[in-house]
C-alpha atoms as a PDB file:
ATOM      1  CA  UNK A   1     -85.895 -24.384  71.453  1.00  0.00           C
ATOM      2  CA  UNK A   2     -84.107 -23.152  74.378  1.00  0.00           C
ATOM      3  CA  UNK A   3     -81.889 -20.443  73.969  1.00  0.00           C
ATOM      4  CA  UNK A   4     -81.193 -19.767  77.538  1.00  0.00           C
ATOM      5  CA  UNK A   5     -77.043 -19.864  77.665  1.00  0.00           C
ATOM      6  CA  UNK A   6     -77.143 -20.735  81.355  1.00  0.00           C
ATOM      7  CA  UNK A   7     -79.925 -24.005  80.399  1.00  0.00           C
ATOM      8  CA  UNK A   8     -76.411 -26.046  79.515  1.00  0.00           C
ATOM      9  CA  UNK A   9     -75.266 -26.239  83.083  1.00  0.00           C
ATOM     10  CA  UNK A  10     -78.934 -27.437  84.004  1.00  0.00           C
ATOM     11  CA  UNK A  11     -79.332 -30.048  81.601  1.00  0.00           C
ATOM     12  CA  UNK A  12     -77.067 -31.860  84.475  1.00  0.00           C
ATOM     13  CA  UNK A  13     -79.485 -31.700  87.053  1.00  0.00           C
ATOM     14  CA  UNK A  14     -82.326 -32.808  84.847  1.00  0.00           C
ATOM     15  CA  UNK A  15     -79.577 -36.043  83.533  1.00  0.00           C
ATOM     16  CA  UNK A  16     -78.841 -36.692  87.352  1.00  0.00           C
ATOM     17  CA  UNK A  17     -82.646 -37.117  88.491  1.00  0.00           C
ATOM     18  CA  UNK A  18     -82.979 -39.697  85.196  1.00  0.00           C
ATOM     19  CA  UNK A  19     -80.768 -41.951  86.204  1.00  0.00           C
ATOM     20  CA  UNK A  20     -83.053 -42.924  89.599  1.00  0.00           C
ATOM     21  CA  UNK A  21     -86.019 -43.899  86.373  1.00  0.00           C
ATOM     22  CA  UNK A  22     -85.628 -48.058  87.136  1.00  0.00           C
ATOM     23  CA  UNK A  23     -85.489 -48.514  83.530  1.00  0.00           C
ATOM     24  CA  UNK A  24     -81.726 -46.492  83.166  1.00  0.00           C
ATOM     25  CA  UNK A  25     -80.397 -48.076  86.527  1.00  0.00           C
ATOM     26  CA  UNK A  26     -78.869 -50.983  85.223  1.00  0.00           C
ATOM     27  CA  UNK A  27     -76.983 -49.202  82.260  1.00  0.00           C
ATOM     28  CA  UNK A  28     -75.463 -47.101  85.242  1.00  0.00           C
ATOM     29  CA  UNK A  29     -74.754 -49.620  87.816  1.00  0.00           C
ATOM     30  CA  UNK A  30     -73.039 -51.927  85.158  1.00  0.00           C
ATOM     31  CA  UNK A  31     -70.480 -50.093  84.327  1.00  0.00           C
ATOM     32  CA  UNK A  32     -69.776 -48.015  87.546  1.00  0.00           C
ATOM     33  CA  UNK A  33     -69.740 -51.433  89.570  1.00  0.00           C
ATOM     34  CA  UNK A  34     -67.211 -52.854  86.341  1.00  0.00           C
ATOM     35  CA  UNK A  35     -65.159 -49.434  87.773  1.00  0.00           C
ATOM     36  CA  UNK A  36     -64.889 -49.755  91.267  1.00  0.00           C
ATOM     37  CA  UNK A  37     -63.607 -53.381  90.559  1.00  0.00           C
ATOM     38  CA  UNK A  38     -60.914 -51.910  88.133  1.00  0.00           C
ATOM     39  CA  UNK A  39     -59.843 -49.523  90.487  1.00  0.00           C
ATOM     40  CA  UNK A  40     -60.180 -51.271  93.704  1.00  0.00           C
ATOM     41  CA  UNK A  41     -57.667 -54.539  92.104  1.00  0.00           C
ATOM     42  CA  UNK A  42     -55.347 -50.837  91.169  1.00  0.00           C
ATOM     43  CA  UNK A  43     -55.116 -49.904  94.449  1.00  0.00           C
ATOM     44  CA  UNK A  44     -54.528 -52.763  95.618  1.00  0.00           C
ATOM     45  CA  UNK A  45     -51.976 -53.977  93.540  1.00  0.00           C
ATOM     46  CA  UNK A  46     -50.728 -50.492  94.342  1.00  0.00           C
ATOM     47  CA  UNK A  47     -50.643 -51.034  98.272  1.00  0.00           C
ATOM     48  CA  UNK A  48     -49.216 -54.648  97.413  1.00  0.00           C
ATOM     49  CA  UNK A  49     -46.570 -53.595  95.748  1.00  0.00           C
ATOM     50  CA  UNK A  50     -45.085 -50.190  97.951  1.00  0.00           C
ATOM     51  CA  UNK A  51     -45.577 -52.584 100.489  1.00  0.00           C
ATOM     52  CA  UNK A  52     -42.942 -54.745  99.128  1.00  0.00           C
ATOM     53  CA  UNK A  53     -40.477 -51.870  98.195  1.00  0.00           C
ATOM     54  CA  UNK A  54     -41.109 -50.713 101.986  1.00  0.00           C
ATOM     55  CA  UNK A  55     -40.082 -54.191 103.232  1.00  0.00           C
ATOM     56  CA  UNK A  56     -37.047 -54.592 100.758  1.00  0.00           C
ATOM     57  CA  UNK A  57     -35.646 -51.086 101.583  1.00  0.00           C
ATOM     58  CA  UNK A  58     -36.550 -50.352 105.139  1.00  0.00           C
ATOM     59  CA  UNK A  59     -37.317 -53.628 106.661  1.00  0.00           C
ATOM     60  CA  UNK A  60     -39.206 -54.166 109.921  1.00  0.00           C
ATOM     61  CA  UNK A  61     -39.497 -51.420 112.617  1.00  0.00           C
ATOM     62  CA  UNK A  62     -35.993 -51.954 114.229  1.00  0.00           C
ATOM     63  CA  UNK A  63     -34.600 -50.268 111.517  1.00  0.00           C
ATOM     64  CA  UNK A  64     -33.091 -46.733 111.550  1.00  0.00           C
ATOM     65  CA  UNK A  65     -35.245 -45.590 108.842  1.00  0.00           C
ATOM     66  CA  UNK A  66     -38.374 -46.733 110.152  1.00  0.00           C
ATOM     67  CA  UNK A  67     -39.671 -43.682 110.892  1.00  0.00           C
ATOM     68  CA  UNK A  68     -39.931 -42.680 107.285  1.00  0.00           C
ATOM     69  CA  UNK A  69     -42.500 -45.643 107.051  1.00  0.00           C
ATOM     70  CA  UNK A  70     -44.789 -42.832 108.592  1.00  0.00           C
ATOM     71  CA  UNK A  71     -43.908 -40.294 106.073  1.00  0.00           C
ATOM     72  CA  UNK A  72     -43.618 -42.549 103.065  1.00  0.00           C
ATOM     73  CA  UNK A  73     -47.455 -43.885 103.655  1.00  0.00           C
ATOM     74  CA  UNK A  74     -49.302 -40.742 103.781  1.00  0.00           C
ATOM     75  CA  UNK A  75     -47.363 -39.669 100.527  1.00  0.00           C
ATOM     76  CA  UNK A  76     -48.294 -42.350  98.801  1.00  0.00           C
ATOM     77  CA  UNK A  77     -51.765 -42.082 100.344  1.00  0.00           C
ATOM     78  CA  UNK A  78     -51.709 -38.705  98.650  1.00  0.00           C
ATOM     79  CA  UNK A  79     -50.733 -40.036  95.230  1.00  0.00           C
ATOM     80  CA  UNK A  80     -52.547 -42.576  95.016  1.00  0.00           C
ATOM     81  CA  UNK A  81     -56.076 -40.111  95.613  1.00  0.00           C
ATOM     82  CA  UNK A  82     -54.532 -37.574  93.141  1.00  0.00           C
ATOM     83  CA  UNK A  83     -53.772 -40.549  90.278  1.00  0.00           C
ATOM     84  CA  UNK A  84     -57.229 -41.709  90.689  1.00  0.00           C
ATOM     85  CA  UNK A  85     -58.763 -38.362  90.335  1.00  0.00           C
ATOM     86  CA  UNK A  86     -57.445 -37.906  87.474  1.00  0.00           C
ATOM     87  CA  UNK A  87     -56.779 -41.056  85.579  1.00  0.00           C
ATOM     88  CA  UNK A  88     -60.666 -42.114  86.796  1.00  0.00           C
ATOM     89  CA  UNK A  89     -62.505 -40.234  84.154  1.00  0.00           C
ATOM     90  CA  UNK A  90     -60.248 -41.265  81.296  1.00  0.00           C
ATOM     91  CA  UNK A  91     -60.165 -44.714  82.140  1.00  0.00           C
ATOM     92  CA  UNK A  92     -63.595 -45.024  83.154  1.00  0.00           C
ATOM     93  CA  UNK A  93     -64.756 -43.845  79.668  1.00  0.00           C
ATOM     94  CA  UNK A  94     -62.556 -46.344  78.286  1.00  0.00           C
ATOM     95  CA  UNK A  95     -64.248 -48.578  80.203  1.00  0.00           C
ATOM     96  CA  UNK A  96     -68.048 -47.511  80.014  1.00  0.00           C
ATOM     97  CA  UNK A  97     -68.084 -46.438  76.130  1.00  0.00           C
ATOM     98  CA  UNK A  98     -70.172 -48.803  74.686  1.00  0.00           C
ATOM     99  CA  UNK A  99     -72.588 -48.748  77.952  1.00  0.00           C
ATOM    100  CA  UNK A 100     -73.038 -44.980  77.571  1.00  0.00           C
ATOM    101  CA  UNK A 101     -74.213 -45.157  74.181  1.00  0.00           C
ATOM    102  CA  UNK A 102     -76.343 -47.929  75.474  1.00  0.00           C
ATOM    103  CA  UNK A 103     -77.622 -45.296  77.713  1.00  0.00           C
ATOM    104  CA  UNK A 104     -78.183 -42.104  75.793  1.00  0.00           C
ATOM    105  CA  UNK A 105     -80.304 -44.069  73.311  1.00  0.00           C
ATOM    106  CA  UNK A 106     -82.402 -45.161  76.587  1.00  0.00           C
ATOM    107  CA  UNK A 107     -82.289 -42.026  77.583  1.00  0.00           C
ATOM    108  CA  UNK A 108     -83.467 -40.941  74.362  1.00  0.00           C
ATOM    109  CA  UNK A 109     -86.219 -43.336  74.069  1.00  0.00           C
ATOM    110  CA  UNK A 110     -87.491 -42.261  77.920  1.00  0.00           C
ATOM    111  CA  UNK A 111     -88.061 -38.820  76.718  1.00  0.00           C
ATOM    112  CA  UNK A 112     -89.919 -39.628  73.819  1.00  0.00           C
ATOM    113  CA  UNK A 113     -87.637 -39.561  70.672  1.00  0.00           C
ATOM    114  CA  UNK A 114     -86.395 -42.148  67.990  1.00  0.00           C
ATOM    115  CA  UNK A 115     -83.278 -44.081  67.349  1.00  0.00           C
ATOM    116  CA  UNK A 116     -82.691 -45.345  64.004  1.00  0.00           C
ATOM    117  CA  UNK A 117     -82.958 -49.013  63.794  1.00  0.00           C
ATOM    118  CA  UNK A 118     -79.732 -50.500  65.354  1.00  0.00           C
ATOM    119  CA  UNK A 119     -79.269 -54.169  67.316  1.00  0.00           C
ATOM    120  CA  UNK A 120     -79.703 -53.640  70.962  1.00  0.00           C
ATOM    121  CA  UNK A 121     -79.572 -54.888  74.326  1.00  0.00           C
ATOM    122  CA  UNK A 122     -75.776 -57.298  74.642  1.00  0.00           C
ATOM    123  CA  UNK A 123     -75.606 -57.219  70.507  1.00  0.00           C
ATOM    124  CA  UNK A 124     -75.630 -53.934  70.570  1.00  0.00           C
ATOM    125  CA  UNK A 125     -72.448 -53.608  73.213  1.00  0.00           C
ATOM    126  CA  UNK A 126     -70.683 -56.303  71.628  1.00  0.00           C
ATOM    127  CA  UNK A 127     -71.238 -54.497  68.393  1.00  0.00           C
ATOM    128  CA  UNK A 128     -70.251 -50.792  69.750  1.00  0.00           C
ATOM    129  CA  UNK A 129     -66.889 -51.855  71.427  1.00  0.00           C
ATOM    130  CA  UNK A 130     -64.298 -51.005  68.581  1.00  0.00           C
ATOM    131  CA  UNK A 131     -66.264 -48.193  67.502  1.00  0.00           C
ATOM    132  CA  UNK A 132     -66.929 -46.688  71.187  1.00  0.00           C
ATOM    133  CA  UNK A 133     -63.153 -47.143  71.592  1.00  0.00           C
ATOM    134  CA  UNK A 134     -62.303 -45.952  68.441  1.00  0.00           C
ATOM    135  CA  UNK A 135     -64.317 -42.852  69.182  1.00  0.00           C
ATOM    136  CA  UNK A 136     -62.751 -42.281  72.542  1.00  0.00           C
ATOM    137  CA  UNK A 137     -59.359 -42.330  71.179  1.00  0.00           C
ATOM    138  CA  UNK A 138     -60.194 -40.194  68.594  1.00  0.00           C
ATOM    139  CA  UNK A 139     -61.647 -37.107  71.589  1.00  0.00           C
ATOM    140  CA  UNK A 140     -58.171 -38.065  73.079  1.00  0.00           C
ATOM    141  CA  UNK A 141     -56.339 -36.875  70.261  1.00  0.00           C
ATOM    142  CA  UNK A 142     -58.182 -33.714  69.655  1.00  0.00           C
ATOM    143  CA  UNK A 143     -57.894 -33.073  73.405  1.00  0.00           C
ATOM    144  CA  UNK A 144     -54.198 -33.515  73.108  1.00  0.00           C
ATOM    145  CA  UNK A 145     -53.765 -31.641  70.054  1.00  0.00           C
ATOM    146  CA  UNK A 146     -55.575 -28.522  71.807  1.00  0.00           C
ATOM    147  CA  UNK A 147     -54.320 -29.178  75.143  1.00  0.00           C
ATOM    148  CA  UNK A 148     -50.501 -29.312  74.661  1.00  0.00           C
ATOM    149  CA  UNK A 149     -50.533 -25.563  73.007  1.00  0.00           C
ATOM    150  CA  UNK A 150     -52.458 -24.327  75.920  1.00  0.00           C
ATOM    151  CA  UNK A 151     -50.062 -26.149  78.404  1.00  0.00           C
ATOM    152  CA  UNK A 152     -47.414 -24.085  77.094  1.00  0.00           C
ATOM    153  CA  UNK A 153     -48.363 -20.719  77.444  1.00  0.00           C
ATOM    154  CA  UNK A 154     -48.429 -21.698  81.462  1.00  0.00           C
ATOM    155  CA  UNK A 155     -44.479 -20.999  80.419  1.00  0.00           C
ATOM    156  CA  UNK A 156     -44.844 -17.765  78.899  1.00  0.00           C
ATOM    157  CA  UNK A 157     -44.435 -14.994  80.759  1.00  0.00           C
ATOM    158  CA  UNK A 158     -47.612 -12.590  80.262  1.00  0.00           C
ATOM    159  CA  UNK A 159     -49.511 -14.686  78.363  1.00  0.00           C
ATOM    160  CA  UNK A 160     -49.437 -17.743  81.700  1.00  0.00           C
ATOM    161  CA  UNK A 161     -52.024 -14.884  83.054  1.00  0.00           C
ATOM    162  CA  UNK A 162     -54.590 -15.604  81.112  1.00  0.00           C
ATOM    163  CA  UNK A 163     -53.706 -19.361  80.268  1.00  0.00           C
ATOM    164  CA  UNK A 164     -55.757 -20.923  83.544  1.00  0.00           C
ATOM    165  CA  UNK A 165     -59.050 -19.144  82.349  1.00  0.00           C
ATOM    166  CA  UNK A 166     -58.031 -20.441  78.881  1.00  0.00           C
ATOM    167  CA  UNK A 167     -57.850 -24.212  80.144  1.00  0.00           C
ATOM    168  CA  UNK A 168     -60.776 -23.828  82.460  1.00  0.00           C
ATOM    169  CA  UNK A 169     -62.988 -22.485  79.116  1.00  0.00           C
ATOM    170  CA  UNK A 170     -61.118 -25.364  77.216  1.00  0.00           C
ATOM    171  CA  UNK A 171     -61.702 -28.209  79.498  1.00  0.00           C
ATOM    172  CA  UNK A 172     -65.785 -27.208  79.303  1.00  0.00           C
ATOM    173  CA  UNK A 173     -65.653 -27.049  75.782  1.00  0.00           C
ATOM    174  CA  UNK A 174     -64.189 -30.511  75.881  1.00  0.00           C
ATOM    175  CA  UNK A 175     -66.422 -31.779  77.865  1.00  0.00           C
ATOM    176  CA  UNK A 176     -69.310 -31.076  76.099  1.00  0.00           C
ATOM    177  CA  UNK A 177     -67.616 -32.081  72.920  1.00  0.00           C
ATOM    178  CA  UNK A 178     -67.108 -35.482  75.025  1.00  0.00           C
ATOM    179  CA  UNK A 179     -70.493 -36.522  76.073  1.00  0.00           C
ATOM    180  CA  UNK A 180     -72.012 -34.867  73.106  1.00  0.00           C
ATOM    181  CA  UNK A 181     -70.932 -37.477  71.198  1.00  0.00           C
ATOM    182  CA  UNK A 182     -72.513 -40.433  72.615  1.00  0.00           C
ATOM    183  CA  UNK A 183     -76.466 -39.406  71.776  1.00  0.00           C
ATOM    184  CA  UNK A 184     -74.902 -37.573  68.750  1.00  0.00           C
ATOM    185  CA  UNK A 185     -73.345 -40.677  67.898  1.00  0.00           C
ATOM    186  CA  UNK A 186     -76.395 -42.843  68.004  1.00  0.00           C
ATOM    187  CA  UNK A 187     -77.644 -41.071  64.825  1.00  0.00           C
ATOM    188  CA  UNK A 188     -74.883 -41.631  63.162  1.00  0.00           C
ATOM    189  CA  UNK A 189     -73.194 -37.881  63.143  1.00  0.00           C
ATOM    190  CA  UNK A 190     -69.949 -37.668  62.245  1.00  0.00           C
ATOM    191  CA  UNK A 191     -67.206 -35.703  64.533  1.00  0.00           C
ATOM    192  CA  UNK A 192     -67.092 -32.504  62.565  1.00  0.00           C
ATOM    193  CA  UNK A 193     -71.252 -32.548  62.074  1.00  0.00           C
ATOM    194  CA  UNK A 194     -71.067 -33.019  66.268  1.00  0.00           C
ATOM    195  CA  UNK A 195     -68.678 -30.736  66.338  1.00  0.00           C
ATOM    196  CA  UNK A 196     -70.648 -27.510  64.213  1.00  0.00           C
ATOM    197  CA  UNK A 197     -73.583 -28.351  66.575  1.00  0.00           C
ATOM    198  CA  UNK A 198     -72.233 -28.139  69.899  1.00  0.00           C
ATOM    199  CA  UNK A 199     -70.443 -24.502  68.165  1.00  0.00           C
ATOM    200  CA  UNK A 200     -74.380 -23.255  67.045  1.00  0.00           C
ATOM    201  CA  UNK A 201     -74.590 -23.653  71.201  1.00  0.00           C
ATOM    202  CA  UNK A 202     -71.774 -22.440  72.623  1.00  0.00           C
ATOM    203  CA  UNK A 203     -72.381 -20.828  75.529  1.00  0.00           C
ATOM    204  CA  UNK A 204     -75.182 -23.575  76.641  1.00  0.00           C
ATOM    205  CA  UNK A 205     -72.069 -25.810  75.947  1.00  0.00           C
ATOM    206  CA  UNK A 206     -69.702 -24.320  77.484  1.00  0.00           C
ATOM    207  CA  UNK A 207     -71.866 -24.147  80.842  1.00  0.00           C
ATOM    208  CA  UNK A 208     -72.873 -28.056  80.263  1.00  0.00           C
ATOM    209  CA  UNK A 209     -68.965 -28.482  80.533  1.00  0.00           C
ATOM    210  CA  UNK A 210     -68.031 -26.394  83.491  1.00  0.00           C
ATOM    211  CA  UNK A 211     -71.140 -27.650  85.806  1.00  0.00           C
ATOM    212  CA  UNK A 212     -69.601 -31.180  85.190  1.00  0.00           C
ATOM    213  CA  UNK A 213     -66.185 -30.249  86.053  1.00  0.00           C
ATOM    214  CA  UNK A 214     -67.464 -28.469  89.128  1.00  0.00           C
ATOM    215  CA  UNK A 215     -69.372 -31.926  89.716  1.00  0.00           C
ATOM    216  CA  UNK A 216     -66.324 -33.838  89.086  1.00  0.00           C
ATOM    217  CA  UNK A 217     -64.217 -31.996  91.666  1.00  0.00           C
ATOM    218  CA  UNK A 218     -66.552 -33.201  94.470  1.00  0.00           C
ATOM    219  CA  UNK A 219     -65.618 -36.672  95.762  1.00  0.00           C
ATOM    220  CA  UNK A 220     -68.017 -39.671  95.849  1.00  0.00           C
ATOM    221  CA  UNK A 221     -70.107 -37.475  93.544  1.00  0.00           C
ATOM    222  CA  UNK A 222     -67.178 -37.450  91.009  1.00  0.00           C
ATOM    223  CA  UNK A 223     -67.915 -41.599  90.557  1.00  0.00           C
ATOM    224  CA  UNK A 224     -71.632 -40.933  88.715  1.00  0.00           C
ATOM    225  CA  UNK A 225     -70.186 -37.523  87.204  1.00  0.00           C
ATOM    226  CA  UNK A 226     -70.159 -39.804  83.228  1.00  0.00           C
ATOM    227  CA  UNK A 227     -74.023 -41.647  83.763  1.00  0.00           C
ATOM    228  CA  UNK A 228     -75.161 -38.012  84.941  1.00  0.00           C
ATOM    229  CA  UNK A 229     -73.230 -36.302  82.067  1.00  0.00           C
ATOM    230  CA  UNK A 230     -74.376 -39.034  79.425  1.00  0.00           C
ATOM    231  CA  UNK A 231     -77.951 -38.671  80.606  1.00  0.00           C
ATOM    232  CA  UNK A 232     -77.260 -34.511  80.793  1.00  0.00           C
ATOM    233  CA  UNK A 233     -76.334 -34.407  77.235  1.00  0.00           C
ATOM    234  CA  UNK A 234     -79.107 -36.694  75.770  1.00  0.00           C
ATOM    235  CA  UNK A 235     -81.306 -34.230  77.375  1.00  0.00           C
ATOM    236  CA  UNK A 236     -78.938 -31.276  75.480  1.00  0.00           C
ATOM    237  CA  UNK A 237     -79.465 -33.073  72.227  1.00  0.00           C
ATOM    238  CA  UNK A 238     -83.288 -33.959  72.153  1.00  0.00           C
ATOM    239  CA  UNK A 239     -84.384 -30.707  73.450  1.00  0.00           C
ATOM    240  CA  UNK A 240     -81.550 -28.142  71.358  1.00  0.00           C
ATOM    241  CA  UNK A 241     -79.341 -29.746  69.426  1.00  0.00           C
ATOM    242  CA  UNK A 242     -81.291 -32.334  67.200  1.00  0.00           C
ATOM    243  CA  UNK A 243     -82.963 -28.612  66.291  1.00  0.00           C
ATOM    244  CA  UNK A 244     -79.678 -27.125  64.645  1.00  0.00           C
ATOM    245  CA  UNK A 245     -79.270 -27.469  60.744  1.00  0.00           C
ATOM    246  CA  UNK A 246     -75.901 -29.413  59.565  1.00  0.00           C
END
């Protein structure tokens, strides 16, 4: 068992290098490629549409207020990078959750270990779409319920000292508790069994959760951050977790 606190954060690097096996490929590029297409019709319904507010409220470049055309673009330039940093992972999850339990349990199977007998292949994704959602929801709401309290003492004076290492160490945790779940998942552990695991590991969880944030800040890289993460914490649960009693 590896007890090596600091092993969390390399469990990453090992999930990253798995997803080149040809075997995993397609159970990444699926779902990143369904993604990009989500995003790229965003932004461009996005473009289309400032476009037209543009044209309705400063129309053509004769106008007086054309020159905040050159202001108004690189704004919205700017928002529209920081919305899809930050709306990308939630909505990609959305997206990809029945695809990355697909994956952990291939995953699982590359390195060796067992999945209790399920349907797989399209049944199986078909099958795991209300659940998978179900599930994601469900991380949602305990992120919500956690993150809201946490938010507030940003408010408080004193206390907003300490509250940015407080969401840093949260968002980790979170993480962990995120991708946990889809290998966790796949043998049928409930939240609060998932939950008591990923607590008997702390520390390796906690640095699972802040080497993917650190990965997740870094553009382009950012877009394979969930396959690598998926992949990461199969690796966390057939090597340490699948070992802890509950």
């Amino acid at each position: 068992m590896v007890k090596n606190p600091l092993a969390g954060a390399s469990y990453l690097l090992r999930g990253l290098a798995l997803l080149t096996k040809p075997g995993l490929r397609p159970f990444v590029l699926i779902p990143l490629t369904i993604n990009i297409i989500v995003f790229s019709l965003l932004i461009w319904l996005g473009v289309d549409q400032f476009e037209q507010l543009m044209d309705r409220f400063l129309p053509g470049d004769e106008s007086w207020l054309a020159w905040l055309r050159w202001i108004l673009w690189p704004l919205f330039a700017i928002t529209l990078l920081l919305i899809i940093f930050y709306t990308f992972t939630v909505i990609a999850n959305l997206i990809a959750a029945p695809f990355n339990g697909l994956l952990a349990e291939k995953v699982e199977l590359h390195l060796g270990g067992k999945i209790p007998n399920q349907p797989t292949g399209a049944k199986q994704i078909v099958k795991d779409v209300v659940p998978s959602i179900v599930s994601e929801l469900r991380k949602l709401l305990y992120f919500l319920l956690r993150a809201i309290p946490l938010l507030i003492l940003f408010l408080i004076p004193g206390l907003n000292i300490v509250a940015p290492f407080l969401w840093m160490a949260f968002s980790a945790w979170f993480l962990a508790v995120e991708y946990g779940d889809y290998p966790m998942a796949n043998h049928n552990l409930a939240f609060k069994q998932q939950h008591m695991r990923l607590k008997q590991a702390r520390y390796s969880s906690l640095t699972f959760g802040a080497g993917l944030t650190l990965m997740m800040m870094v553009p382009i890289l950012n877009f394979i951050a969930m396959p690598t993460a998926v992949a990461g914490a199969t690796l966390f649960w057939h090597e340490r977790l699948r070992h802890i009693e509950g």
